[in-house]
PDB file of N, CA and C in Angstrom:
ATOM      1  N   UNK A   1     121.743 133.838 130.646  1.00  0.00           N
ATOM      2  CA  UNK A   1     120.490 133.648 129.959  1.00  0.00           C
ATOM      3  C   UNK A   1     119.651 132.670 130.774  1.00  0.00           C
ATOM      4  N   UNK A   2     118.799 132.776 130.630  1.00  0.00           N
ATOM      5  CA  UNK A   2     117.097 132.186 131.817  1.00  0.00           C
ATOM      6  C   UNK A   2     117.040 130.934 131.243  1.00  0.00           C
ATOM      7  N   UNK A   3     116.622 130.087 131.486  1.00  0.00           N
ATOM      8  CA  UNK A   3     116.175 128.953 130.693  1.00  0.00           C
ATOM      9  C   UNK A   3     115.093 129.020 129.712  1.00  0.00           C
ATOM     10  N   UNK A   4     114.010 129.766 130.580  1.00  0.00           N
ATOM     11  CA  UNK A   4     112.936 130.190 129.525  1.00  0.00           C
ATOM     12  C   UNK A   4     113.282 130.495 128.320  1.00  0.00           C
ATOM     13  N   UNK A   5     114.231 131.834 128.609  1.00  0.00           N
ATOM     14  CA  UNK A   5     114.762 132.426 127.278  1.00  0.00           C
ATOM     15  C   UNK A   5     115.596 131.677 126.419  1.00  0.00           C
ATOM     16  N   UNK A   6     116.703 131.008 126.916  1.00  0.00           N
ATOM     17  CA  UNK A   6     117.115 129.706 126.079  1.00  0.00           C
ATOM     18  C   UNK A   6     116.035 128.527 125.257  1.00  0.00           C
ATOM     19  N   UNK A   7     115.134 128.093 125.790  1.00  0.00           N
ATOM     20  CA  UNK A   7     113.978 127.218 125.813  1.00  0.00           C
ATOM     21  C   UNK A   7     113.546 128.316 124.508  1.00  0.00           C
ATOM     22  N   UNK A   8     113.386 129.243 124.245  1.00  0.00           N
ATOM     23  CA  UNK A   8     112.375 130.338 123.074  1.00  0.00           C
ATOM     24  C   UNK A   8     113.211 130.296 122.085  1.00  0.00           C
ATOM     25  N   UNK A   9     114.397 130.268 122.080  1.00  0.00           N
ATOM     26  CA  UNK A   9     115.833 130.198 121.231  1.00  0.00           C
ATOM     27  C   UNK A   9     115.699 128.685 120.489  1.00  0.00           C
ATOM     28  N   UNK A  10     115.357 127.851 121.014  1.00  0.00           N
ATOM     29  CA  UNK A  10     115.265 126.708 120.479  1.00  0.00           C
ATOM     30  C   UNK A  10     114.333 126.675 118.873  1.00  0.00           C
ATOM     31  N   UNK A  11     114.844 126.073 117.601  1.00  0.00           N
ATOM     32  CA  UNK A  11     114.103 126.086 116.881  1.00  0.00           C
ATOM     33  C   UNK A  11     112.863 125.051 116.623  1.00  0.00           C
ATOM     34  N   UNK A  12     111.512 125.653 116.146  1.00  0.00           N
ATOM     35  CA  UNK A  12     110.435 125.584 116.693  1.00  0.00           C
ATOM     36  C   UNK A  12     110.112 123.885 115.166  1.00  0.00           C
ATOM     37  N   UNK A  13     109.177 123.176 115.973  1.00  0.00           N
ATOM     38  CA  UNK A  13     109.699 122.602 114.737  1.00  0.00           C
ATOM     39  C   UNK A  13     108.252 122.660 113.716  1.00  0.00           C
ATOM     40  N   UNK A  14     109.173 122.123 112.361  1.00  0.00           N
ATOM     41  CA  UNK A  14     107.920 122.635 111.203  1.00  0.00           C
ATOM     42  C   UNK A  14     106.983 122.320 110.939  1.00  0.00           C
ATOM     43  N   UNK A  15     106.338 122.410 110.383  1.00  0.00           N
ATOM     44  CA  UNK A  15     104.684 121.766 110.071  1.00  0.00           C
ATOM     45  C   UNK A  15     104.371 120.872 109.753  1.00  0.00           C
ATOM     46  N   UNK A  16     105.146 120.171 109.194  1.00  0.00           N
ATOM     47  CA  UNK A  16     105.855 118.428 108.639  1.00  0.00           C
ATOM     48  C   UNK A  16     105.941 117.363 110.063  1.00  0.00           C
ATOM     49  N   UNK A  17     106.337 117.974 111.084  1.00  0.00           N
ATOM     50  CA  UNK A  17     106.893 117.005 111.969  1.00  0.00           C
ATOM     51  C   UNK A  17     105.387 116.787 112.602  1.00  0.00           C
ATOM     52  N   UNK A  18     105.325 115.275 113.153  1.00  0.00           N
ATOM     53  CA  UNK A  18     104.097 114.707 113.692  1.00  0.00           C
ATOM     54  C   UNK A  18     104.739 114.232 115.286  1.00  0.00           C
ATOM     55  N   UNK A  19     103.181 114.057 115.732  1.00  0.00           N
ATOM     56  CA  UNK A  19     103.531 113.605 117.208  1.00  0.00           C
ATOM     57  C   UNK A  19     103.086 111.977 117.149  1.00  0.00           C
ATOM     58  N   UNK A  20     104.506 111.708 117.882  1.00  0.00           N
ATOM     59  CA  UNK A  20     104.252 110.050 118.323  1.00  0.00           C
ATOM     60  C   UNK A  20     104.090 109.613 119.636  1.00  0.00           C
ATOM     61  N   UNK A  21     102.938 109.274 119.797  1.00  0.00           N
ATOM     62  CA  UNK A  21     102.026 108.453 121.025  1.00  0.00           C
ATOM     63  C   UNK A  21     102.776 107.213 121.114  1.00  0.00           C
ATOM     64  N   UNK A  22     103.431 106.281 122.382  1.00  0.00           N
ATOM     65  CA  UNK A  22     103.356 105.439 122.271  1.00  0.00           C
ATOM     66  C   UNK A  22     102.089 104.363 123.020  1.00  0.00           C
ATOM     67  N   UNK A  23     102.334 103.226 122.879  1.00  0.00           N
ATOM     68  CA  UNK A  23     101.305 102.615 123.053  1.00  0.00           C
ATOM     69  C   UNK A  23     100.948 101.898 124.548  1.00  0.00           C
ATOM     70  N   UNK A  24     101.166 101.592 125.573  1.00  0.00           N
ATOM     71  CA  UNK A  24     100.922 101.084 126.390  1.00  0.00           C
ATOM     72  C   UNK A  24     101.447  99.498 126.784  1.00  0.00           C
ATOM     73  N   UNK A  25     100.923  98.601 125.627  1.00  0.00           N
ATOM     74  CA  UNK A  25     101.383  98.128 125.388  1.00  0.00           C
ATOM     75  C   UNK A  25     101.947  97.325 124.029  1.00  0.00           C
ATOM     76  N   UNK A  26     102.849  96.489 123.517  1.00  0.00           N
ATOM     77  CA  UNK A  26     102.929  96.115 122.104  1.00  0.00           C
ATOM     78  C   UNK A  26     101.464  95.418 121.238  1.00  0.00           C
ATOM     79  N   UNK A  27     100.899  96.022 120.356  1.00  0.00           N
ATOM     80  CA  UNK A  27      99.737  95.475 119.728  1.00  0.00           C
ATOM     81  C   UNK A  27     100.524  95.254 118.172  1.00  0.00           C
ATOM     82  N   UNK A  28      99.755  94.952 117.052  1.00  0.00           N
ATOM     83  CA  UNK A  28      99.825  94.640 115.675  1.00  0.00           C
ATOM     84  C   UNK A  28      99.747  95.736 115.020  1.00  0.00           C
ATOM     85  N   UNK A  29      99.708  96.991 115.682  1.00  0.00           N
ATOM     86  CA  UNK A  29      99.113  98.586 115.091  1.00  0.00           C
ATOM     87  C   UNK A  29     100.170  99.438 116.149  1.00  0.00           C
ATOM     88  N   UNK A  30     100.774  98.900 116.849  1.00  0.00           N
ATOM     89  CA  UNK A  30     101.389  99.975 117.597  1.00  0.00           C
ATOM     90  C   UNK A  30     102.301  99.372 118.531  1.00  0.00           C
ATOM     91  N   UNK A  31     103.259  99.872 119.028  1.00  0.00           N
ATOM     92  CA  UNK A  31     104.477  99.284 120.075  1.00  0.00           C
ATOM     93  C   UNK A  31     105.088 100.801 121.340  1.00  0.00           C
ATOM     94  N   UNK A  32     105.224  99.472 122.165  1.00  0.00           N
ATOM     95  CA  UNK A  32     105.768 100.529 123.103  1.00  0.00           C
ATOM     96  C   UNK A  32     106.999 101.572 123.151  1.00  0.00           C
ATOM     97  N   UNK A  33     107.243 102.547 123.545  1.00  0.00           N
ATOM     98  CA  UNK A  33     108.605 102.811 124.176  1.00  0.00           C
ATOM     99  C   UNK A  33     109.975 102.421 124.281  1.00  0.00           C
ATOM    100  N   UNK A  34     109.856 100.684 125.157  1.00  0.00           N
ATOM    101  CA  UNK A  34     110.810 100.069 125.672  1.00  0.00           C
ATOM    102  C   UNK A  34     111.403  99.188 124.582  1.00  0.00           C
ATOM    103  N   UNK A  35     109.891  98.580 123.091  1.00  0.00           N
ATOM    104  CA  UNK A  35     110.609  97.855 122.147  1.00  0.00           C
ATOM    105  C   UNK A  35     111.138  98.938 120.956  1.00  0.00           C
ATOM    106  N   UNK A  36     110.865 100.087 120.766  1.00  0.00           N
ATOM    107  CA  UNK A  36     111.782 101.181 119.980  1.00  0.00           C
ATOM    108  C   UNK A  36     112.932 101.569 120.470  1.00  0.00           C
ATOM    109  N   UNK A  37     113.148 101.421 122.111  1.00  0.00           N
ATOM    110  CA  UNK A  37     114.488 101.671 122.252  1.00  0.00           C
ATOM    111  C   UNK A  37     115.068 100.251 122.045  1.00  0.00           C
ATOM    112  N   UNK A  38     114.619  99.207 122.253  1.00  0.00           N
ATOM    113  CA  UNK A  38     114.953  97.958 121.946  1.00  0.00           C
ATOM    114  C   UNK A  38     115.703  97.721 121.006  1.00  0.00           C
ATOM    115  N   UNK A  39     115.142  98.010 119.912  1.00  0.00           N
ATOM    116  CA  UNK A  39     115.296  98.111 118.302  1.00  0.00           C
ATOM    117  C   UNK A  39     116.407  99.176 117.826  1.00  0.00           C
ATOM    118  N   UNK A  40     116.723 100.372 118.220  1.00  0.00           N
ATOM    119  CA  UNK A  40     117.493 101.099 118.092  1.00  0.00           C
ATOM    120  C   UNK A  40     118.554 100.463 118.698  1.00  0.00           C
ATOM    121  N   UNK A  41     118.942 100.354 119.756  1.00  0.00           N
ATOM    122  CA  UNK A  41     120.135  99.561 120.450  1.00  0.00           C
ATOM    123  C   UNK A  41     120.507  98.139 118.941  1.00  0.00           C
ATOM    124  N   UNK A  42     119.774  97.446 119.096  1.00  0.00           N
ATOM    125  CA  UNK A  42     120.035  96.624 118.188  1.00  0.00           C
ATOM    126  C   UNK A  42     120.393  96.764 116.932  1.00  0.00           C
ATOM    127  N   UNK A  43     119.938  97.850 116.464  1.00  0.00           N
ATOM    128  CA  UNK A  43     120.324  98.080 114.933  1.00  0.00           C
ATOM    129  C   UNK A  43     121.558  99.453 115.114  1.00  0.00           C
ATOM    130  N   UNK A  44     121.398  99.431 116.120  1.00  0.00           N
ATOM    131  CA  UNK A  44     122.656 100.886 116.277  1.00  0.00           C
ATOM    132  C   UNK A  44     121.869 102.121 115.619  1.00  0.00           C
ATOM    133  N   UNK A  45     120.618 102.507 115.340  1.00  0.00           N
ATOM    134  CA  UNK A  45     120.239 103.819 114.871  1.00  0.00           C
ATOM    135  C   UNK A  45     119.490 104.028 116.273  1.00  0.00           C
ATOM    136  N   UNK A  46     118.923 105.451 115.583  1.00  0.00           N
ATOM    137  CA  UNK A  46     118.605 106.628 116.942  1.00  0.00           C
ATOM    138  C   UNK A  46     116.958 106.016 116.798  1.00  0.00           C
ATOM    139  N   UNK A  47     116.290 106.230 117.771  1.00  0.00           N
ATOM    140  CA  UNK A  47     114.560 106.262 117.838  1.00  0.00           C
ATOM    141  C   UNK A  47     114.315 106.542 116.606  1.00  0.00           C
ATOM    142  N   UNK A  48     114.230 107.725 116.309  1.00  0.00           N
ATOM    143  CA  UNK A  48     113.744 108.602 115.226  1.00  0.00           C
ATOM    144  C   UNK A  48     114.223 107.592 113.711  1.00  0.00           C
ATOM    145  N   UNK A  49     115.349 107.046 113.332  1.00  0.00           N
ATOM    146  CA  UNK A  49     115.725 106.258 112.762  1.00  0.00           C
ATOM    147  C   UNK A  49     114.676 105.104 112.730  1.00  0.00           C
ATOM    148  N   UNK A  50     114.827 104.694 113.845  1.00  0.00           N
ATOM    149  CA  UNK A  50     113.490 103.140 113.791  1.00  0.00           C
ATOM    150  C   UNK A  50     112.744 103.392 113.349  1.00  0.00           C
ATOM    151  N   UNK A  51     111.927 104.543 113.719  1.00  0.00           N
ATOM    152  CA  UNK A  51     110.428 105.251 113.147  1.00  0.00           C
ATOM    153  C   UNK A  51     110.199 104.748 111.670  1.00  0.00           C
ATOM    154  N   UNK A  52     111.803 105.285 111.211  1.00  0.00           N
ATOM    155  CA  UNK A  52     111.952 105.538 109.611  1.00  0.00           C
ATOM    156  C   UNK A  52     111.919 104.630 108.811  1.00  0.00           C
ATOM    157  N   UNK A  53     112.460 103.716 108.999  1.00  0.00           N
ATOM    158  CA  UNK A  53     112.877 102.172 109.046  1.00  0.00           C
ATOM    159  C   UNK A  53     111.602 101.937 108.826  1.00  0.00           C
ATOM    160  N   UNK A  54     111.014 101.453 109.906  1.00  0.00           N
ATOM    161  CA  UNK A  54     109.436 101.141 110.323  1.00  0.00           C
ATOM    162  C   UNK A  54     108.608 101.587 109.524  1.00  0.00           C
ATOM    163  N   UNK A  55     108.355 102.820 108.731  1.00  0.00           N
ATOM    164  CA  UNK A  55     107.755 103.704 107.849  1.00  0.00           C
ATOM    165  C   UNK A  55     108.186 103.060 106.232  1.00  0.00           C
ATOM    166  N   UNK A  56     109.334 103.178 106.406  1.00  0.00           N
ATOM    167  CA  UNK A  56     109.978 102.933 104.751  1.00  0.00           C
ATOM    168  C   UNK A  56     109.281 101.454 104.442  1.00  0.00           C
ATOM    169  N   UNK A  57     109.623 100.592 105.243  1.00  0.00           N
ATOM    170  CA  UNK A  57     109.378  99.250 105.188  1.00  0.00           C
ATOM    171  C   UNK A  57     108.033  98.888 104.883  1.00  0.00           C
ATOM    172  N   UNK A  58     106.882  99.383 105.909  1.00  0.00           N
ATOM    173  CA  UNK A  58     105.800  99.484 106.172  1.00  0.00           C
ATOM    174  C   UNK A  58     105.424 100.147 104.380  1.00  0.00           C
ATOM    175  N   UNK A  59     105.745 100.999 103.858  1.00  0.00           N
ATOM    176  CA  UNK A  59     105.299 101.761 102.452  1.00  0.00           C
ATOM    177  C   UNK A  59     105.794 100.432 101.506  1.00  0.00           C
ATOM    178  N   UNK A  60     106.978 100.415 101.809  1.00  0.00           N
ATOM    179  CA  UNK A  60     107.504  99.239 100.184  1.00  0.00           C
ATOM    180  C   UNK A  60     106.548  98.030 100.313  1.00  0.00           C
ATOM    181  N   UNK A  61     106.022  97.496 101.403  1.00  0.00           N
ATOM    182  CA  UNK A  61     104.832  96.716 101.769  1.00  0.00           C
ATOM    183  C   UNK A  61     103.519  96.594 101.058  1.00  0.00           C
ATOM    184  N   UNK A  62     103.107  97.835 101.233  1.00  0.00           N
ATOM    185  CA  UNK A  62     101.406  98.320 101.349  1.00  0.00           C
ATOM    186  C   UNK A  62     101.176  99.358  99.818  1.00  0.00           C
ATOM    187  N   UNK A  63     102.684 100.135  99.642  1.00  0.00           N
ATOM    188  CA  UNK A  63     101.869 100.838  98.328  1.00  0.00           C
ATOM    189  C   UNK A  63     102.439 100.492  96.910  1.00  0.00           C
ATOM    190  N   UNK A  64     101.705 100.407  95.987  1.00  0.00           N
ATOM    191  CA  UNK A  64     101.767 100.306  94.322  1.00  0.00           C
ATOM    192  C   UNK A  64     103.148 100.934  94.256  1.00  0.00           C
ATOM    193  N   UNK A  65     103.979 100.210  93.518  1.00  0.00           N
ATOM    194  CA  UNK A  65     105.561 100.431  92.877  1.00  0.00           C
ATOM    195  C   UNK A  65     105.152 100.709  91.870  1.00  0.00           C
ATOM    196  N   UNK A  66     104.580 101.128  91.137  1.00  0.00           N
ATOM    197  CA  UNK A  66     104.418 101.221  89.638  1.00  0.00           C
ATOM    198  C   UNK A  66     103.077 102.159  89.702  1.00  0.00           C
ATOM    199  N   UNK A  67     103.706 103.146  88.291  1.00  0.00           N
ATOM    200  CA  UNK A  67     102.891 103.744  87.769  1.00  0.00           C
ATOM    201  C   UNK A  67     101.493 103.523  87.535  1.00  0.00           C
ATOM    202  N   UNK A  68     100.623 104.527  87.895  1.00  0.00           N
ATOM    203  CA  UNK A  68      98.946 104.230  87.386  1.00  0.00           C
ATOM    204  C   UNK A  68      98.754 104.390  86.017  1.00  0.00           C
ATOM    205  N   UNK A  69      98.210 103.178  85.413  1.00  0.00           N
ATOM    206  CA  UNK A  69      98.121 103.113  83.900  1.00  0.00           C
ATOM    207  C   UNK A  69      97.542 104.347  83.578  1.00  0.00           C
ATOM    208  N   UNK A  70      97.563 104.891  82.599  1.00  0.00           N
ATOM    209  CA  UNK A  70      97.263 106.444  81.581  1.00  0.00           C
ATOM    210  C   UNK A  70      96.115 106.156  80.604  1.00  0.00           C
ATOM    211  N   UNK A  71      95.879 105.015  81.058  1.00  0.00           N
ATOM    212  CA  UNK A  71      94.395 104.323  80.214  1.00  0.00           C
ATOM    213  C   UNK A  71      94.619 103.442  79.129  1.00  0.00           C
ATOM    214  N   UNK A  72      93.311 103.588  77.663  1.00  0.00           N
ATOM    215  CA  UNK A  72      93.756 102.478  77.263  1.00  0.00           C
ATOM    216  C   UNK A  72      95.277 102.467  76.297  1.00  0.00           C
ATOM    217  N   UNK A  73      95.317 100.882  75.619  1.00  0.00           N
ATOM    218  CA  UNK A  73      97.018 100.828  75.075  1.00  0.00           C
ATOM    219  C   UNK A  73      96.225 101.464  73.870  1.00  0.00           C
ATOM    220  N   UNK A  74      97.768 102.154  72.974  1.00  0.00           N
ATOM    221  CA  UNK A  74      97.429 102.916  71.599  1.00  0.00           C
ATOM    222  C   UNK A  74      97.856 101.182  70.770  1.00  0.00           C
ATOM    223  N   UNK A  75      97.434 101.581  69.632  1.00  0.00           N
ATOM    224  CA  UNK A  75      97.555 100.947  68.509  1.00  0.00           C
ATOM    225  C   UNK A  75      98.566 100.590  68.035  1.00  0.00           C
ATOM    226  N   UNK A  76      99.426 101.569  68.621  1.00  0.00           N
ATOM    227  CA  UNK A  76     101.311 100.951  68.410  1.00  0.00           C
ATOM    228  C   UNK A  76     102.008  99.853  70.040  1.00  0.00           C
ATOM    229  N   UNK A  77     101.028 100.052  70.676  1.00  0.00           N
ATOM    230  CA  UNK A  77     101.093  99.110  71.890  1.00  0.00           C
ATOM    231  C   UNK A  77     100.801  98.154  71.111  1.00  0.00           C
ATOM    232  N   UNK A  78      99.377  97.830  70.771  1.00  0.00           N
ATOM    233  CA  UNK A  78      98.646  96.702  70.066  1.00  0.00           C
ATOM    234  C   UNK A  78      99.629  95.943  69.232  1.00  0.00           C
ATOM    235  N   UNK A  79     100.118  97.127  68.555  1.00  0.00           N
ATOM    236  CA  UNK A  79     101.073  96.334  67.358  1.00  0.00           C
ATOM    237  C   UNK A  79     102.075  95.508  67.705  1.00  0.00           C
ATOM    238  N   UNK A  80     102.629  96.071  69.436  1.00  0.00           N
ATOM    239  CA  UNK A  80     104.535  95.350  69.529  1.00  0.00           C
ATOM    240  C   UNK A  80     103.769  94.429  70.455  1.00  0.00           C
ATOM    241  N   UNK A  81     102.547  93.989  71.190  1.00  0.00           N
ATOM    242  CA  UNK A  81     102.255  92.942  71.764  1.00  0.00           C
ATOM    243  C   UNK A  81     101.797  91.778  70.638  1.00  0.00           C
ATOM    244  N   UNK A  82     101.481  92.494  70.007  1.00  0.00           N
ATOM    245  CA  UNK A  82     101.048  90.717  68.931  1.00  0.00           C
ATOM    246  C   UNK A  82     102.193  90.564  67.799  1.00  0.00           C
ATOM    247  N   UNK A  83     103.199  91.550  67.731  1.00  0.00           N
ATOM    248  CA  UNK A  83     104.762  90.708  67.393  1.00  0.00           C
ATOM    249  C   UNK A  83     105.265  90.149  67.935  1.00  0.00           C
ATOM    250  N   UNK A  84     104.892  90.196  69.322  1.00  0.00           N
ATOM    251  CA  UNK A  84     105.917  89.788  70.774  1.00  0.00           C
ATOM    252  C   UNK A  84     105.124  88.294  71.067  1.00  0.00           C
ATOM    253  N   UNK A  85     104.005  88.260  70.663  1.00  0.00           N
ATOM    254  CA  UNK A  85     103.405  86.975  71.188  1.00  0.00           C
ATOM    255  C   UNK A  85     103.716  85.316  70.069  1.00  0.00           C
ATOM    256  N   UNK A  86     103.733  84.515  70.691  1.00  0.00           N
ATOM    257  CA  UNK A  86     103.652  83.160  69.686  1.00  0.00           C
ATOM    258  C   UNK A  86     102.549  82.861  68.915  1.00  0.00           C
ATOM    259  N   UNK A  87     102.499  82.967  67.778  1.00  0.00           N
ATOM    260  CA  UNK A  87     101.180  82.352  66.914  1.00  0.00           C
ATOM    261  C   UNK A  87     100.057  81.381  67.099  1.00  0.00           C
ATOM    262  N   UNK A  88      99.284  82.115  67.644  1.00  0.00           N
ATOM    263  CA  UNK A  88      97.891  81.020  67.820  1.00  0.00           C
ATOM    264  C   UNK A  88      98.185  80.730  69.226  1.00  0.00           C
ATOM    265  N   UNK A  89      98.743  80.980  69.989  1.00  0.00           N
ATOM    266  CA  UNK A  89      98.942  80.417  71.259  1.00  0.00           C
ATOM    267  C   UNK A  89      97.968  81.869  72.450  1.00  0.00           C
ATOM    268  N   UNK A  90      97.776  83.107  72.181  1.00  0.00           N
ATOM    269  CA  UNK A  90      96.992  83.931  72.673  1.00  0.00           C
ATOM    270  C   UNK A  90      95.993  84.724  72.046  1.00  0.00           C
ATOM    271  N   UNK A  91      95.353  85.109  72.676  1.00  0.00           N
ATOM    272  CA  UNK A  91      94.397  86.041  71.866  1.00  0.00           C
ATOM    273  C   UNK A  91      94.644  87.810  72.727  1.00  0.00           C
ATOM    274  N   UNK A  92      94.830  88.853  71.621  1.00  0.00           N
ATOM    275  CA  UNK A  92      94.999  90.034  72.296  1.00  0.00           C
ATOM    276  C   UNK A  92      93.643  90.461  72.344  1.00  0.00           C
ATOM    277  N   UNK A  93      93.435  91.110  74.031  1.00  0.00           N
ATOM    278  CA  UNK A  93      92.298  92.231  74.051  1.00  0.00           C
ATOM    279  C   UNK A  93      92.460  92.964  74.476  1.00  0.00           C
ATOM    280  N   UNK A  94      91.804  94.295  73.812  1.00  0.00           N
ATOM    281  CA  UNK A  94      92.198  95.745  74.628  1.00  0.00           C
ATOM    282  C   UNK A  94      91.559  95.799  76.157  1.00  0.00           C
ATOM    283  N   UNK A  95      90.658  94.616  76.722  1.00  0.00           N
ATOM    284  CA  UNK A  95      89.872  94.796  77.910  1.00  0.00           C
ATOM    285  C   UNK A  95      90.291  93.605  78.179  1.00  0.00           C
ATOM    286  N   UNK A  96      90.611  93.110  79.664  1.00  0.00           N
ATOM    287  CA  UNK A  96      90.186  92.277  80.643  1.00  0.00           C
ATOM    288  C   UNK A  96      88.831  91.726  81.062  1.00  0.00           C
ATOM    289  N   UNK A  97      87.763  92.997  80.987  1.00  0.00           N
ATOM    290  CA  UNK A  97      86.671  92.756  81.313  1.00  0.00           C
ATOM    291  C   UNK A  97      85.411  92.934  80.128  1.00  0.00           C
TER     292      UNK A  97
END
């Protein structure tokens, strides 16, 4: 078998997978080559691993853990926050603002 033809045999990859540029040199937005293999050696995972790492970390960082409120509280909310609170010590409002 040709290489070519081996090379066509190879599976193609899916629509999901992205291309990674590296950077030239290490900035605050981007890193080279030499510190991802760096990092892999050190942690014992593969490139592709660091990426992941780097990604996962980077998300638990930057995005909301918690649900987007569903709007305002019902009236049975209302009710178990001003059982739950100490007397005279708060005032409940359905608004912040």
């Amino acid at each position: 078998m040709t290489a070519r033809r081996a090379a066509s045999k190879r599976k193609q990859p899916s629509g999901s997978s992205i291309l990674l540029r590296y950077r030239d040199q290490d900035t605050p937005y981007g890193v080279t080559r030499k510190t991802t293999t760096a990092l892999a050696e050190t942690l014992g995972l593969s490139e592709t691993q660091v990426v992941h790492v780097a990604l996962a970390n980077l998300a638990r960082q930057t995005l909301a853990r918690y649900e987007a409120d569903t709007g305002p509280l019902t009236e049975e909310q209302m009710k178990a926050i001003r059982r739950l609170q100490p007397p005279g010590r708060m005032k409940v409002k359905k608004s912040l603002f």
